[in-house]
C-alpha atoms as a PDB file:
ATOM      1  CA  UNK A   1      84.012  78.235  90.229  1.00  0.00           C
ATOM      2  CA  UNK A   2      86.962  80.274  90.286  1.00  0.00           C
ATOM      3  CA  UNK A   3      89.087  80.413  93.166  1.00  0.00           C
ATOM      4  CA  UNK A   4      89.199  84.044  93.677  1.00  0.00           C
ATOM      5  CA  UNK A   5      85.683  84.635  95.019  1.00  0.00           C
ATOM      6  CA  UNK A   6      84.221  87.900  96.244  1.00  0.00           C
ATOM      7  CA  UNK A   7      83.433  91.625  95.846  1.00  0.00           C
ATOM      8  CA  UNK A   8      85.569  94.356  94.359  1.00  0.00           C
ATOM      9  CA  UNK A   9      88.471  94.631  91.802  1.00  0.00           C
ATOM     10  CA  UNK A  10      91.440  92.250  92.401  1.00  0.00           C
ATOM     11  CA  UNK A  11      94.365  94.251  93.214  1.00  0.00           C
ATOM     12  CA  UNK A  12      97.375  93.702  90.558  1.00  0.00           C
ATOM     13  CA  UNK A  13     100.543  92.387  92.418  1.00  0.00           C
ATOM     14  CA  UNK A  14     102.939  94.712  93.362  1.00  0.00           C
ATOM     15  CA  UNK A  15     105.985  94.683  91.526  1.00  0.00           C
ATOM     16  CA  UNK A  16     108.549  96.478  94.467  1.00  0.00           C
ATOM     17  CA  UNK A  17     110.252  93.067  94.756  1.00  0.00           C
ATOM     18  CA  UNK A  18     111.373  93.007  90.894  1.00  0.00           C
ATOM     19  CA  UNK A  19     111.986  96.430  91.406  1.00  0.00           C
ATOM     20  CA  UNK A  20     114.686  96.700  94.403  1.00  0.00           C
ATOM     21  CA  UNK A  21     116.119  93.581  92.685  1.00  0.00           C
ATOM     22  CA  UNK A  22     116.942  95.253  89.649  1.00  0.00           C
ATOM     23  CA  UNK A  23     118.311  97.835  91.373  1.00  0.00           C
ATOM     24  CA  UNK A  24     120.548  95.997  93.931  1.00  0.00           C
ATOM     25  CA  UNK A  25     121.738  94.194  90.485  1.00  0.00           C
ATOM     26  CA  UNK A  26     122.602  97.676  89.092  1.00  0.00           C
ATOM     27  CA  UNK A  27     124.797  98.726  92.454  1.00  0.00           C
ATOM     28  CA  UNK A  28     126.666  95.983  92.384  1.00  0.00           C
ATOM     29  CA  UNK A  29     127.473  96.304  88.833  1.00  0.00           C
ATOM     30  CA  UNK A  30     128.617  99.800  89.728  1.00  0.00           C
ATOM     31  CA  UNK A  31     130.618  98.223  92.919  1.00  0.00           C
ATOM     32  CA  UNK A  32     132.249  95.691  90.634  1.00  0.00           C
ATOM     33  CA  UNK A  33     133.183  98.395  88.233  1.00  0.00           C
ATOM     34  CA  UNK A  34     134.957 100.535  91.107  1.00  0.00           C
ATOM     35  CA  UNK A  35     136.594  97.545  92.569  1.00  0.00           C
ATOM     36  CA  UNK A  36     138.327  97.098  89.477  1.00  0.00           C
ATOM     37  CA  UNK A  37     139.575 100.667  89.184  1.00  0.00           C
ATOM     38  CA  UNK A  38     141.640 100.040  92.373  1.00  0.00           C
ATOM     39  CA  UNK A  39     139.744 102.389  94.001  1.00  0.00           C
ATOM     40  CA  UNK A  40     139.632 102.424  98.132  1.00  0.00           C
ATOM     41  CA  UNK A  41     137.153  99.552  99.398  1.00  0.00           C
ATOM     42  CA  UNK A  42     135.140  99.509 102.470  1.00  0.00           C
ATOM     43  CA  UNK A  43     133.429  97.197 104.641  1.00  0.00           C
ATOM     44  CA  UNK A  44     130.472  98.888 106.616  1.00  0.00           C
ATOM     45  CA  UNK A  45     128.679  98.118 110.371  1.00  0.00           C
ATOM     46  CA  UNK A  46     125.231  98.675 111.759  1.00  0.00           C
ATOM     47  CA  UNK A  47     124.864  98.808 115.155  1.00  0.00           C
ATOM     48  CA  UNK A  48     122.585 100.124 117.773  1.00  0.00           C
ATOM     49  CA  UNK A  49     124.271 102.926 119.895  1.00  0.00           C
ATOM     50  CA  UNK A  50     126.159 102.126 123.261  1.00  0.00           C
ATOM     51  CA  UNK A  51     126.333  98.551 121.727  1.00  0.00           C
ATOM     52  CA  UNK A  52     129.525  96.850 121.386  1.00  0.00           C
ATOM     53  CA  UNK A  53     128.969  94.636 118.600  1.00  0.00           C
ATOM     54  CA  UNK A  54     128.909  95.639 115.063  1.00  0.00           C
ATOM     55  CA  UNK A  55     127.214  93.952 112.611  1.00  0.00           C
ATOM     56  CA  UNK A  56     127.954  93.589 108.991  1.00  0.00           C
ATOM     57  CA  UNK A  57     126.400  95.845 106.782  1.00  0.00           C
ATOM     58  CA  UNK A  58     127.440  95.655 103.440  1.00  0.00           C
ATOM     59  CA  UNK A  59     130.596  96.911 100.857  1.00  0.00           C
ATOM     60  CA  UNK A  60     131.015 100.482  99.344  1.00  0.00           C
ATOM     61  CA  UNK A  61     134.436 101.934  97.098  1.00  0.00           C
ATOM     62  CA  UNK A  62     134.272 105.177  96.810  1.00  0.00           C
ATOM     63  CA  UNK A  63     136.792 107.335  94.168  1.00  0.00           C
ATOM     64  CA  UNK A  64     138.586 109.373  97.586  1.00  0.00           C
ATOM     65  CA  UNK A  65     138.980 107.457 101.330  1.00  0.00           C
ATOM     66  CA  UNK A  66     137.872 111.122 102.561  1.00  0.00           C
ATOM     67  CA  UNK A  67     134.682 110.805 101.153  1.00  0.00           C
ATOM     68  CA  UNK A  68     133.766 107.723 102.964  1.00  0.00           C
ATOM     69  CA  UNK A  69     131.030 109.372 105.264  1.00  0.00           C
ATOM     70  CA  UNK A  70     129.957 111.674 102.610  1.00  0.00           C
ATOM     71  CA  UNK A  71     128.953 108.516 100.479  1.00  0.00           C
ATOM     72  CA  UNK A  72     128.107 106.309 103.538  1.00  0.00           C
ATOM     73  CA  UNK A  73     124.867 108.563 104.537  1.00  0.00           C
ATOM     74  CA  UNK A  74     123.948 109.355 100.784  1.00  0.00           C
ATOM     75  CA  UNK A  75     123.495 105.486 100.460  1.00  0.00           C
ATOM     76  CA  UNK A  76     121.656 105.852 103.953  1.00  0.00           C
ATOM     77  CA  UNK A  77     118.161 104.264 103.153  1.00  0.00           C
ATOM     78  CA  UNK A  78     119.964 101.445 100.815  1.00  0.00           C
ATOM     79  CA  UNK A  79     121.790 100.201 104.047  1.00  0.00           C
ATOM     80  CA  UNK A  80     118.916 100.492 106.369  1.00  0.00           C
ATOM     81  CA  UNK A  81     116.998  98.593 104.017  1.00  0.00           C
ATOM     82  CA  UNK A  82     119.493  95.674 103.710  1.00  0.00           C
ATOM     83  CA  UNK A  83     120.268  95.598 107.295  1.00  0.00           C
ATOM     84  CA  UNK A  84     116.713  95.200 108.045  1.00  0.00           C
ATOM     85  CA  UNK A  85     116.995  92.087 105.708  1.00  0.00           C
ATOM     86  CA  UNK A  86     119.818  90.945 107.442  1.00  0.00           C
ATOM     87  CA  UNK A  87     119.104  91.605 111.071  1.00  0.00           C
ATOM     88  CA  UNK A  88     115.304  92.559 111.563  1.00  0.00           C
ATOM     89  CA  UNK A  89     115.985  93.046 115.542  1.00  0.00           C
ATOM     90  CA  UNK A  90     117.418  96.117 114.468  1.00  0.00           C
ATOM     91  CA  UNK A  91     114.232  97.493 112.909  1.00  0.00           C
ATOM     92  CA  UNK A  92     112.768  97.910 115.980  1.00  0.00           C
ATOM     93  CA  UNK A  93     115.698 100.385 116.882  1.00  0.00           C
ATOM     94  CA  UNK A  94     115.756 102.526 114.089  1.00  0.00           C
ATOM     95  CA  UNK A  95     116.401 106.148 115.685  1.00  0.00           C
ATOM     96  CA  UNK A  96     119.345 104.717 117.620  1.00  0.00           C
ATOM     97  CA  UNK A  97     121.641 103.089 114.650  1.00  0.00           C
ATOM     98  CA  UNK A  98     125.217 104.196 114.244  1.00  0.00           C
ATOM     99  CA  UNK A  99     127.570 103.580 111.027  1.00  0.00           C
ATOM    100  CA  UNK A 100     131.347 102.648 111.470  1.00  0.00           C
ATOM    101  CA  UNK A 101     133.576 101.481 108.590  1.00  0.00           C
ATOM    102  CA  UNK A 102     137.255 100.599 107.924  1.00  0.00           C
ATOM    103  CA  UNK A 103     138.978  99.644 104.874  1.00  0.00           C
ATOM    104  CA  UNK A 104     139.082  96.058 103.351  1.00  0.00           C
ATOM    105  CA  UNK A 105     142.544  95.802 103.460  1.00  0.00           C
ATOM    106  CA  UNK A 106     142.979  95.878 106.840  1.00  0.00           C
ATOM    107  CA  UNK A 107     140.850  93.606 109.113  1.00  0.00           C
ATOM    108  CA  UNK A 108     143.095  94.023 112.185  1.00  0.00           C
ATOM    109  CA  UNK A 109     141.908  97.858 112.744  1.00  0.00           C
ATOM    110  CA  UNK A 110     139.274  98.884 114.753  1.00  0.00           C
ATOM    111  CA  UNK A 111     136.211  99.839 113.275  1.00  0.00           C
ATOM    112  CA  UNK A 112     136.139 104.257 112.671  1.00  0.00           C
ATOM    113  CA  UNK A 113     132.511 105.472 113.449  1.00  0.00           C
ATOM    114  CA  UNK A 114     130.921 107.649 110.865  1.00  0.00           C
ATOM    115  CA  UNK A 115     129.634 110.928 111.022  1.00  0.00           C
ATOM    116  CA  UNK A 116     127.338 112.572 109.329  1.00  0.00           C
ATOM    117  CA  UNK A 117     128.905 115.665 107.099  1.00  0.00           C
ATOM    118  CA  UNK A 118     127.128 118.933 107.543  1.00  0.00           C
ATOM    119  CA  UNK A 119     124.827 120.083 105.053  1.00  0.00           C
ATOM    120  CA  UNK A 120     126.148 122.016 102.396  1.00  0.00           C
ATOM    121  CA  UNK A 121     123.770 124.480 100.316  1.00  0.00           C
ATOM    122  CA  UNK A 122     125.310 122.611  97.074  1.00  0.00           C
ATOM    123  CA  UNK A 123     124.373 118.977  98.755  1.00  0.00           C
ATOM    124  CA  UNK A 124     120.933 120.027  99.926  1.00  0.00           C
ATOM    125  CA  UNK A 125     120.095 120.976  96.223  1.00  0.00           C
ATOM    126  CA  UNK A 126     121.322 118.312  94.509  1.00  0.00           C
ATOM    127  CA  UNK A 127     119.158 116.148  96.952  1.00  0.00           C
ATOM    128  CA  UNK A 128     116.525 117.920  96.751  1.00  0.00           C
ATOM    129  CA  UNK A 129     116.536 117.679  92.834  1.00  0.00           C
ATOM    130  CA  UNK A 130     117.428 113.963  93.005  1.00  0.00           C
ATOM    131  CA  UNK A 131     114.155 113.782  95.384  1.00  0.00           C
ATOM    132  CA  UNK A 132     112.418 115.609  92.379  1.00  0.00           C
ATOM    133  CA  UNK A 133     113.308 113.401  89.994  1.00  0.00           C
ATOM    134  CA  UNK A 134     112.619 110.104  92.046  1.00  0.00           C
ATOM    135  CA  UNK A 135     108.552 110.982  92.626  1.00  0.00           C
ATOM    136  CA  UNK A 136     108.595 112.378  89.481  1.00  0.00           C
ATOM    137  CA  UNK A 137     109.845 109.133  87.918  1.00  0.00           C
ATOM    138  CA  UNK A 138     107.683 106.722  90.175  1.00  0.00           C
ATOM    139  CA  UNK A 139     104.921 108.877  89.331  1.00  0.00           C
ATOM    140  CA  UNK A 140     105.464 107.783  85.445  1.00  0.00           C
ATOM    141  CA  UNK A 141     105.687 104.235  86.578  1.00  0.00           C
ATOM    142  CA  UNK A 142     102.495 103.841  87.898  1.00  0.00           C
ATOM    143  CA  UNK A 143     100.175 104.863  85.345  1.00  0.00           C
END
C-alpha cells in the first residue's frame, strides 16, 4: 500500500520557504556589500505604539543618513515579515506597529522614530511598476 491514500491529486509542496531564503541570502549580500563601502549603518525597532520597549528588528545601510525613513518603509513588508519570525506577539498587532532607528555607532542615543515620507508622484510610479513587475514575474514562476 502506499502511504498516501485517498481521493484527488496530491498537491506539490510549496516552495515559498526556498524562496524567501534565497532572497534573505541575496539582502544580506547586498548589506555586506554596503557595509564595506563605509556607508551609514542602522539598527532598526518594532514596537507596538504607546509601548515603551523596542524590539530589535533587523540592520539596514543606506548610501545618505537622510534617506533612512525613505528606505526603512520601502523595505516595509521585509521587516514585518522578520519581526513576525522573531516576535509573533506582535502579529496580532499589526495596524499599531511603529519603526524607530539610530545609527550603529552610537548605542548610547535614544532610539529616533520613523516617519513615513509623503508620497511623491515619482515614488508612487516606480512602485507601482516594481508591483508590475513582481506579479508579473511570480506569474512566470508558477507555470
Amino acid at each position: 500500500m502506499t502511504p498516501k491514500a485517498g481521493f484527488g491529486k496530491t498537491q506539490p509542496e510549496k516552495q515559498t520557504a526556498k524562496v524567501n531564503k534565497a532572497k534573505r541570502t541575496a539582502a544580506s549580500g547586498k548589506y555586506d556589500k554596503m557595509k564595506q563601502s563605509n556607508l551609514p549603518e542602522f539598527n532598526i525597532y518594532i514596537r507596538i505604539q504607546g509601548q515603551q520597549n523596542w524590539l530589535p528588528a533587523g540592520s539596514m545601510a543606506v548610501n545618505r543618513s537622510n534617506q533612512i525613513n525613505r528606505a526603512l518603509f520601502e523595505q516595509e513588508e521585509e521587516l514585518r515579515k522578520g519581526a513576525f519570525r522573531l516576535f509573533p506577539k506582535l502579529r496580532k498587532q499589526q495596524s499599531q506597529l511603529e519603526y524607530g532607528y539610530r545609527l550603529k555607532e552610537f548605542n548610547d542615543e535614544p532610539i529616533v522614530v520613523a516617519t513615513r515620507p509623503p508620497e511623491t508622484v515619482g515614488s508612487l510610479i516606480q512602485s507601482t511598476i516594481s508591483q508590475v513587475k513582481e506579479r508579473f514575474s511570480s506569474m512566470l514562476k508558477r507555470r
